[in-house]
Protein backbone atom coordinates (compact mmCIF):
# COMPACT_ATOMS: atom_id res chain seq x y z
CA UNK A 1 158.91 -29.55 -69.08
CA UNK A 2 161.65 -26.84 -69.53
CA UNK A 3 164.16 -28.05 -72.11
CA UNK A 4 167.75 -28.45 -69.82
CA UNK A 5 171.23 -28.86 -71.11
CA UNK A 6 174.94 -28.74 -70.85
CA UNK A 7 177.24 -26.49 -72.43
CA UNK A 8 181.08 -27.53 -74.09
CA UNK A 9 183.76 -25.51 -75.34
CA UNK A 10 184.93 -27.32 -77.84
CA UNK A 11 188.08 -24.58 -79.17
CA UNK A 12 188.50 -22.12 -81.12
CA UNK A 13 186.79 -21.98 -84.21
CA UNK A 14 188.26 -18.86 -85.81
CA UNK A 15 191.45 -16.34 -85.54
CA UNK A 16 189.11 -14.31 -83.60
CA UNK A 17 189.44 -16.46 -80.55
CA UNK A 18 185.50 -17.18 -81.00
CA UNK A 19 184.86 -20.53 -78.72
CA UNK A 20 181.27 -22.36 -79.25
CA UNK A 21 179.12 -23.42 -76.46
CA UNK A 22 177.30 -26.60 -77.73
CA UNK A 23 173.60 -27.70 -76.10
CA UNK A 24 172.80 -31.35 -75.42
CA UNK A 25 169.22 -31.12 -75.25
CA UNK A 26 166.90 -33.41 -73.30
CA UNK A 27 163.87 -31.60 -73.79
CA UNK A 28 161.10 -34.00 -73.22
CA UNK A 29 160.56 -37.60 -73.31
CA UNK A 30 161.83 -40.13 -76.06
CA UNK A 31 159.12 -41.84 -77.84
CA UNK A 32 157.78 -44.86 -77.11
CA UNK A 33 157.38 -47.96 -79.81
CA UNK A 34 153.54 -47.80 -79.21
CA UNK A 35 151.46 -50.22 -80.54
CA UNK A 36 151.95 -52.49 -83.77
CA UNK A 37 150.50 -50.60 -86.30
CA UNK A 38 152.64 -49.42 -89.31
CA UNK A 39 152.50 -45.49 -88.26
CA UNK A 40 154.00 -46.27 -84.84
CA UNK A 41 156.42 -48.72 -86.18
CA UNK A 42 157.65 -45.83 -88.40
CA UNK A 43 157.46 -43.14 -85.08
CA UNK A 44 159.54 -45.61 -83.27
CA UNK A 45 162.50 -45.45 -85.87
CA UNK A 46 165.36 -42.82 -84.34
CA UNK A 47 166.62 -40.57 -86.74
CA UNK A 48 169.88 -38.84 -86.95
CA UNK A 49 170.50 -35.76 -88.35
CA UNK A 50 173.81 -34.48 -89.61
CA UNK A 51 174.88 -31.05 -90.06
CA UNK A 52 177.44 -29.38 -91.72
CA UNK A 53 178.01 -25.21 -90.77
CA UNK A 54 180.71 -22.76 -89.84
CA UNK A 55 180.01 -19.93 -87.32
CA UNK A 56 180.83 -16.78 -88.59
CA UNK A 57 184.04 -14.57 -86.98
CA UNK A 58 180.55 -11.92 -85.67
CA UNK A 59 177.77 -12.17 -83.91
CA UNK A 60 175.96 -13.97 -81.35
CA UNK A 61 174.71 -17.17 -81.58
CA UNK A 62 172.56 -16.78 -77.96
CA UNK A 63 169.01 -15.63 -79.37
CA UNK A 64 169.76 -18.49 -82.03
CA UNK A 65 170.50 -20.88 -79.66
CA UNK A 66 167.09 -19.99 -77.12
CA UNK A 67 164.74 -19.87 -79.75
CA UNK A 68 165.87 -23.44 -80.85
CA UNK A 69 165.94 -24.80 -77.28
CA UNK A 70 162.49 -23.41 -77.36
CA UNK A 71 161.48 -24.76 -80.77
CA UNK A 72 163.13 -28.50 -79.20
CA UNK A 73 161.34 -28.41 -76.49
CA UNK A 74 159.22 -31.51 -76.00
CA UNK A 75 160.45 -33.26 -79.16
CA UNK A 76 163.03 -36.14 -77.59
CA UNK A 77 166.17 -34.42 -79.62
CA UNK A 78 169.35 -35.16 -77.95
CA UNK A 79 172.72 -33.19 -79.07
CA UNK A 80 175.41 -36.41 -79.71
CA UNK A 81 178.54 -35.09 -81.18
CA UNK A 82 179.45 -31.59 -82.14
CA UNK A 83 182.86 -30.93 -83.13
CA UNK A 84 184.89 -28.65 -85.53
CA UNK A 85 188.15 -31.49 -84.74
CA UNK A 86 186.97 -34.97 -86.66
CA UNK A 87 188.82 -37.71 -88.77
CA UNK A 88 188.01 -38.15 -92.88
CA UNK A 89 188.80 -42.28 -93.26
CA UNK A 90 188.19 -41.51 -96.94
CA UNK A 91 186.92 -39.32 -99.82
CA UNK A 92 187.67 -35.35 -99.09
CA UNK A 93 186.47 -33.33 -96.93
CA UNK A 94 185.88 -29.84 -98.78
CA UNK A 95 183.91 -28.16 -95.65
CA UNK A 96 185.54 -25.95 -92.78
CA UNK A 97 183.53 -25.26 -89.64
CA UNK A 98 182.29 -28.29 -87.61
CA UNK A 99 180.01 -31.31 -88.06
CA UNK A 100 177.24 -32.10 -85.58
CA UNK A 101 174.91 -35.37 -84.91
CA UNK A 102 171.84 -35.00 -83.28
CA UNK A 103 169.34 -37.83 -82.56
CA UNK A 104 165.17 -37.32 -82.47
CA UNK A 105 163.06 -40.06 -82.08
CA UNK A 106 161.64 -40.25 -85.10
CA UNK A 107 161.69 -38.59 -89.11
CA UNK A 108 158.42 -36.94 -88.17
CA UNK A 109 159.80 -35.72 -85.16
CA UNK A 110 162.58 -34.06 -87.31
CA UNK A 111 160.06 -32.26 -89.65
CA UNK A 112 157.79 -30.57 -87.14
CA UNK A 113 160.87 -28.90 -85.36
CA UNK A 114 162.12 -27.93 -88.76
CA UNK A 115 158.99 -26.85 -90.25
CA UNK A 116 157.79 -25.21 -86.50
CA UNK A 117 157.37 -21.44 -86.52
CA UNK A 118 159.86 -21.38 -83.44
CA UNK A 119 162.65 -22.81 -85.98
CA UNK A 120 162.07 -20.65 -88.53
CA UNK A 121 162.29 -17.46 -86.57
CA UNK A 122 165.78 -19.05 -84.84
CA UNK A 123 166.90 -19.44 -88.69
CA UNK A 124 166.20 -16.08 -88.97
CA UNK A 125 168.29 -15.23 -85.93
CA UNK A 126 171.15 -17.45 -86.98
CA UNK A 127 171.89 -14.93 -90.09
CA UNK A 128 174.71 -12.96 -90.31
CA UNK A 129 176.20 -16.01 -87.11
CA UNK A 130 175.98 -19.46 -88.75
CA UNK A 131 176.32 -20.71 -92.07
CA UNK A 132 174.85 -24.46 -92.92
CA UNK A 133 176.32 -26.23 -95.49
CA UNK A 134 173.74 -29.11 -95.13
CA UNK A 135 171.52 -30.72 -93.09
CA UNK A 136 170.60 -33.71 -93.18
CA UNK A 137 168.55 -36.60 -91.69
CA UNK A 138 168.97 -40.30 -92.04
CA UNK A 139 166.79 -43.16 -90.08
CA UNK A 140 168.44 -45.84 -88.42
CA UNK A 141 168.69 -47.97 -84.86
């Protein structure tokens, strides 16, 4: 399956006049809960991962953005919320930049995009384009 998805502007992110196009990826099928056993049981858990970045006033994020489509591909991750606009309830927010949530169907799902070759070369391609703060991933329902 070829991974498909939707671009948003969300605004400008710099003086430069730089807008972002943001992916929502649907590039395979979710996981299913499987049987009983304790390893499906943990597969089954959906995992979201926060991220924390600024894109840089240079560059172009497009061979990023394909090779992580392509690294995606097949692994259930779905784009939720991307935004450089966002409300702090409390504490202080020290980052500029934007904030994105993305949901994968499971921790181990998480670590073999991360950890693929595909995502490491789109890393590479991000440099000099997008700065991470943090990422991070968190299970939950």
């Amino acid at each position: 399956m070829i991974a498909s998805w939707r671009s948003y502007t969300l605004g400008v992110v710099s003086a430069s006049a730089v807008f972002i196009l943001i992916l929502t990826l649907t590039a395979g099928p979710k996981a299913s809960a499987g049987g009983h056993d304790k390893a499906n049981s943990e597969e089954s858990i959906p995992v979201y991962m926060i991220t924390v970045g600024r894109m840089l006033p240079e560059g172009d994020l497009g061979p990023y953005t394909l090779k992580m489509l392509e690294a995606a591909q097949g692994r259930g991750m779905e784009s939720l919320a991307f935004s450089s606009s966002f409300k702090v309830f409390e504490g202080t927010w020290e980052h500029d930049g934007f904030l994105s949530v993305e949901r994968a169907p499971s921790m181990k799902a998480v670590e073999d995009f991360w950890s693929s070759e595909t995502y490491q070369q789109a890393i590479a391609l991000r440099e000099g384009v997008l700065e991470i703060d943090y990422a991070v991933a968190v299970e939950g329902r």
